[in-house]
Protein backbone atom coordinates (compact mmCIF):
# COMPACT_ATOMS: atom_id res chain seq x y z
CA UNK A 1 -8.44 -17.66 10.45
CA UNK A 2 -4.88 -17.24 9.61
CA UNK A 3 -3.91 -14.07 7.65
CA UNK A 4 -0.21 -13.37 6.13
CA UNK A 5 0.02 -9.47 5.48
CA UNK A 6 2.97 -8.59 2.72
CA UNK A 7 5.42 -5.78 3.73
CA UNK A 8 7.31 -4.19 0.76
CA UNK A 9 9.69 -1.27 1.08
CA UNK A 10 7.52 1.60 1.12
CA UNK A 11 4.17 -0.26 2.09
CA UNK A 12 2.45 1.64 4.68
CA UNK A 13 -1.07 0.21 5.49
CA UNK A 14 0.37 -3.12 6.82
CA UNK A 15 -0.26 -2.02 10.12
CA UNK A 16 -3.82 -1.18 9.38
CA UNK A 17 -4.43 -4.02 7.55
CA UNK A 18 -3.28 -6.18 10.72
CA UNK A 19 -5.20 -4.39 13.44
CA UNK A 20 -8.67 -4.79 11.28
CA UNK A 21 -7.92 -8.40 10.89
CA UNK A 22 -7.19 -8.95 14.60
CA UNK A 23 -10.15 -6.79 15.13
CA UNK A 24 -11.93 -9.24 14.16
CA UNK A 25 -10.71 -12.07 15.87
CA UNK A 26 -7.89 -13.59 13.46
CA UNK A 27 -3.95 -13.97 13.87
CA UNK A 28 -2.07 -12.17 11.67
CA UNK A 29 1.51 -12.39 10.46
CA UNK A 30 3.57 -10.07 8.94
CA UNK A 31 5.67 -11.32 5.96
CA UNK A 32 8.81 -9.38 4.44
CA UNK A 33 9.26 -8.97 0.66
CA UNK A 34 12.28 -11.30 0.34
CA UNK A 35 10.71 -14.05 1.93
CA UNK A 36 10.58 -16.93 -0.60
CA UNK A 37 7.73 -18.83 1.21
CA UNK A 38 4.20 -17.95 2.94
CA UNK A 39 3.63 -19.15 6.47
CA UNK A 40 2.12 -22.71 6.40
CA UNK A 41 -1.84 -23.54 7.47
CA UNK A 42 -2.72 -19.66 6.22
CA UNK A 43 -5.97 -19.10 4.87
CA UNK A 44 -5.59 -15.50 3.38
CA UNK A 45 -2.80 -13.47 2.32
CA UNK A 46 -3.16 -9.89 2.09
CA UNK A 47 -1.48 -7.27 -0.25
CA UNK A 48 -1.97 -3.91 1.34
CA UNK A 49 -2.06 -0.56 0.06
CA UNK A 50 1.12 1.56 0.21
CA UNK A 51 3.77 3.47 -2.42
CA UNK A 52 6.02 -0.37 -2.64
CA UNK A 53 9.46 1.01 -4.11
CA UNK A 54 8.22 4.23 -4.07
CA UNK A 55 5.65 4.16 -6.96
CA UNK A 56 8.53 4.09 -9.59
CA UNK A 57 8.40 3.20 -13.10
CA UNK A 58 4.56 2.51 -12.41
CA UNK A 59 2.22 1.45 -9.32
CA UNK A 60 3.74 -2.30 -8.29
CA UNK A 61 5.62 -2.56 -11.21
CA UNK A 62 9.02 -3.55 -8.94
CA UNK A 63 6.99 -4.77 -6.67
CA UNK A 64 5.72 -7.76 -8.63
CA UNK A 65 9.34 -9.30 -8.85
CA UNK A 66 9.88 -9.49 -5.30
CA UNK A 67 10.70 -12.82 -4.21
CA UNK A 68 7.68 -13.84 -1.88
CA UNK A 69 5.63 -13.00 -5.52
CA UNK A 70 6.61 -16.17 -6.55
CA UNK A 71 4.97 -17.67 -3.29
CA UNK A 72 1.62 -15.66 -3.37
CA UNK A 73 1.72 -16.54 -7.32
CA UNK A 74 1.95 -20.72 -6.51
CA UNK A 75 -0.53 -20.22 -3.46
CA UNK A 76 -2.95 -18.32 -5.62
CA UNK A 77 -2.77 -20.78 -8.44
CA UNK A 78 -3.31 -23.48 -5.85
CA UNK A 79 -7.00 -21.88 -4.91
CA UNK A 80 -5.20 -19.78 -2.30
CA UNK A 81 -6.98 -16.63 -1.14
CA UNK A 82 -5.48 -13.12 -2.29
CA UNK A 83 -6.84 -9.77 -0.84
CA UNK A 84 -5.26 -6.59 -2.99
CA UNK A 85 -5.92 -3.23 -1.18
CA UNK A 86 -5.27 -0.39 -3.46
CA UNK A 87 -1.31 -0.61 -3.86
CA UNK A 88 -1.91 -4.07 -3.45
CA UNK A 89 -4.58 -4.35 -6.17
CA UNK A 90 -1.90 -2.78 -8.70
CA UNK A 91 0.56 -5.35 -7.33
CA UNK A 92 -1.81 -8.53 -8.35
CA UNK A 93 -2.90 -6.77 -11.79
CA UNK A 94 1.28 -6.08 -12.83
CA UNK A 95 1.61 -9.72 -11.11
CA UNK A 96 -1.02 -11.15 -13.75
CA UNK A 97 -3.08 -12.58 -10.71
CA UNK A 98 -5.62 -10.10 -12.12
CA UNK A 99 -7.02 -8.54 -15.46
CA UNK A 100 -6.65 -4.79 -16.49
CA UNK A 101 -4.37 -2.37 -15.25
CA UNK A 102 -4.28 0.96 -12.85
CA UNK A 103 -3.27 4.21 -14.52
CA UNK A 104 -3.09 7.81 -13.66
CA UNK A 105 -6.57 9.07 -12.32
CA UNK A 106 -8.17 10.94 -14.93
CA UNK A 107 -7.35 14.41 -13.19
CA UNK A 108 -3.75 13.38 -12.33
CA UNK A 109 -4.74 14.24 -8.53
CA UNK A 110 -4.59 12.23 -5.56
CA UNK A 111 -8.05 11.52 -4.34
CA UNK A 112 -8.39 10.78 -0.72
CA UNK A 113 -12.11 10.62 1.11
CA UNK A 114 -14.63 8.72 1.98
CA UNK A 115 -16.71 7.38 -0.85
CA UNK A 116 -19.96 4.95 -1.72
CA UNK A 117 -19.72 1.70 -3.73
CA UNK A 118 -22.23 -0.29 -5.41
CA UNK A 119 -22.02 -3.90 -4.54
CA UNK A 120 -22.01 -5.60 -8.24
CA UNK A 121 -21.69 -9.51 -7.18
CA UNK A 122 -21.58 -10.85 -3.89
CA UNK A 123 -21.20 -14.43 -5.16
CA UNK A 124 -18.09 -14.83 -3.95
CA UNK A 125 -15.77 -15.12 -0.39
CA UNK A 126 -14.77 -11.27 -0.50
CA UNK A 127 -18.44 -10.14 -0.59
CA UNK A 128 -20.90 -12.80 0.20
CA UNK A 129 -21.50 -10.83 3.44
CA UNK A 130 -23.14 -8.01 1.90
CA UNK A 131 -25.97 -8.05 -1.23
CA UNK A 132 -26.22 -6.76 -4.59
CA UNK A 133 -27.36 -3.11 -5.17
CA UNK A 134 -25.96 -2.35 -1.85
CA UNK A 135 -23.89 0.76 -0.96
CA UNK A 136 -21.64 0.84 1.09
CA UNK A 137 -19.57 3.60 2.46
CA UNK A 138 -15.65 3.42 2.03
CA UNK A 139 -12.47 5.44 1.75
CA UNK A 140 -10.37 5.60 -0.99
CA UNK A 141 -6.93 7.15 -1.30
CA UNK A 142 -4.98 6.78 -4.59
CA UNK A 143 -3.27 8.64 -7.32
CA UNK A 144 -3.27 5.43 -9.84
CA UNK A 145 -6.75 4.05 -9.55
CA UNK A 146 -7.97 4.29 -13.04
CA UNK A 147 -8.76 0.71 -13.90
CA UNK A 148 -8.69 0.28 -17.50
CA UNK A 149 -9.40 -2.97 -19.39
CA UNK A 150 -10.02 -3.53 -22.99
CA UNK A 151 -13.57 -4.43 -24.51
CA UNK A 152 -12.77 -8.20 -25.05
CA UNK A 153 -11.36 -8.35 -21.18
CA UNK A 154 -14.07 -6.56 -19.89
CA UNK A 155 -16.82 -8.40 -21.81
CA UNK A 156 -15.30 -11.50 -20.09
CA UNK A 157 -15.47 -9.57 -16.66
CA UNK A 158 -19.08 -9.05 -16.83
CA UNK A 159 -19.64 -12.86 -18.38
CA UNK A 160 -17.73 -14.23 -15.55
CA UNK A 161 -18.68 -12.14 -12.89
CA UNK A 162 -15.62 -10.82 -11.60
CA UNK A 163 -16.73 -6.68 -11.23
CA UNK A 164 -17.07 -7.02 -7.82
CA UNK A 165 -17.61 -2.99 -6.93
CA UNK A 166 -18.34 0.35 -8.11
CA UNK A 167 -17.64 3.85 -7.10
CA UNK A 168 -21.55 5.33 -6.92
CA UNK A 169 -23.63 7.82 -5.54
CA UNK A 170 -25.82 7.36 -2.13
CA UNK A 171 -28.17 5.54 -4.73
CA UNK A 172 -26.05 2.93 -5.98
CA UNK A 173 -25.86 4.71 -9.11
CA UNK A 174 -22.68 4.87 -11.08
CA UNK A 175 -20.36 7.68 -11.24
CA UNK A 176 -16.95 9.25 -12.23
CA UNK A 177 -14.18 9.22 -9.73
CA UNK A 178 -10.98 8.28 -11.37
CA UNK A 179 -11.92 7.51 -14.67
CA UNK A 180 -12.31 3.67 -14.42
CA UNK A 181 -13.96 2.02 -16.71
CA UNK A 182 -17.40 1.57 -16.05
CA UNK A 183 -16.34 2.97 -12.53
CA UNK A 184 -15.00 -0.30 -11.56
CA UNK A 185 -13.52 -0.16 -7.98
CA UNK A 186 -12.93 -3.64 -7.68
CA UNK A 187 -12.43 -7.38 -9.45
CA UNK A 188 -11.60 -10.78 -8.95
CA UNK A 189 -9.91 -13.59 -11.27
CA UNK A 190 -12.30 -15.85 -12.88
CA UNK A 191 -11.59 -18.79 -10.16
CA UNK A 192 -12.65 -16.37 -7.81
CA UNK A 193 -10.39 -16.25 -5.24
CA UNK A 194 -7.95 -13.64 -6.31
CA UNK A 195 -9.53 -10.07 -4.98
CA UNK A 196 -8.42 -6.76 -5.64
CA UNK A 197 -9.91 -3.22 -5.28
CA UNK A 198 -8.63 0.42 -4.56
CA UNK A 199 -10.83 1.38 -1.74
CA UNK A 200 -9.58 0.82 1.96
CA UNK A 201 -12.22 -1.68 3.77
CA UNK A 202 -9.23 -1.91 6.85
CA UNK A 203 -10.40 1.90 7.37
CA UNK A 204 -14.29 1.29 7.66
CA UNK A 205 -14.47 -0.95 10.90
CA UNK A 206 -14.99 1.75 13.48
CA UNK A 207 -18.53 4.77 13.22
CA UNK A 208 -16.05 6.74 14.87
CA UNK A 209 -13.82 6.60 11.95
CA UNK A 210 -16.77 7.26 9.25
CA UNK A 211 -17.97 3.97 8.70
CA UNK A 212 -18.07 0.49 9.79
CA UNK A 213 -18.99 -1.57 6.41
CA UNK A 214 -15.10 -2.73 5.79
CA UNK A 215 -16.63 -5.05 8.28
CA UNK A 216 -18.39 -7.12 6.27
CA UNK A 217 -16.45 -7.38 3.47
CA UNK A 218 -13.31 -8.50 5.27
CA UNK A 219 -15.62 -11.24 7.71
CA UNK A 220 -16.71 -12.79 4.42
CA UNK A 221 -13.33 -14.47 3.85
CA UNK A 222 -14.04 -16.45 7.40
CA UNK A 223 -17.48 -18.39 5.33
């Protein structure tokens, strides 16, 4: 598998986001902001987490107009693959790739530790490695991870689908982190092939590191 990893100004988990890739037996290529095109034959691209343009104005609000946008926006509407890690999840949301929107966590605190997710639907090429109901065990570092969506959008969510994760206990219950509704951690567009989601799975491939299940959900892009 082929994997193009974005590099804004300020992005600083592109290097994380390539080694867990190679990890796992894929090539990887890195691909700066002002690029107007993605690298032919790829089969992901991957917007990782960061503070792009410093977190101005709001989470991947500048971001979003960089030029190789334009490129991910035409690949994704093409049934491209999209992967948004945390900064890159706010990216594809101010992008329009994906509904709702990050705000402020509800505390106004960065949050940065290891915490469990609830697998929602694994019916799609993000998650199809793991199974509903499961918990998994990832960290999360962010300061603007409250998703927020309004009742019509996330009535469609739930019709469609697309709540892919939430933050839980050990038991898969649900439960407050950042104030997201419904504790989403993580959605997908309705074709299904537009990810995003705060937690970092690039962070969970090594026990010695905490966890290994960001295994599994980054192999299930090579199905």
């Amino acid at each position: 598998m082929k994997v193009a990893v974005l590099r804004f100004p300020g992005t600083n988990c592109e290097f994380d986001t390539q080694y867990a890739f190679e990890k796992l037996g894929h090539s990887t290529q890195l691909v700066w902001h002002e690029n107007e095109t993605l690298p032919t034959d790829i089969d992901l691209v991957v917007v990782p987490g960061g503070f792009s343009y410093g977190d101005y104005l709001r989470s991947g609000s500048i971001a979003r107009f960089s030029p190789v946008m334009k490129a991910v926006t035409t690949y994704a509407n093409a049934g491209g693959k999209v992967l948004g890690i945390c900064n890159g999840f706010q990216i594809l949301t101010e992008a329009g790739l994906l509904p709702g929107a990050l705000k402020r966590n509800n505390d106004l605190h960065f949050i940065s530790k290891h915490q469990n997710l609830c697998v929602i639907n694994s019916d799609n090429a993000f998650l199809n490695q793991c199974k509903n109901g499961e918990v998994l065990n990832i960290p999360i570092a962010h300061a603007d991870g409250n998703y927020y969506i309004d009742d019509a959008g996330f009535k469609k969510l739930e019709e469609n689908g697309q709540i892919l994760l939430r933050y839980s206990d050990s038991k898969g219950n649900p439960v407050v982190v950042n104030g997201s509704v419904t504790s989403i951690a993580g959605v997908c567009n309705e074709d299904k092939n537009v990810f995003g989601l705060m937690p970092h799975p690039e962070r969970a491939l090594e026990a010695i590191l905490g966890s290994e299940d960001g295994v599994r959900m980054l192999k299930g892009f090579e199905a």
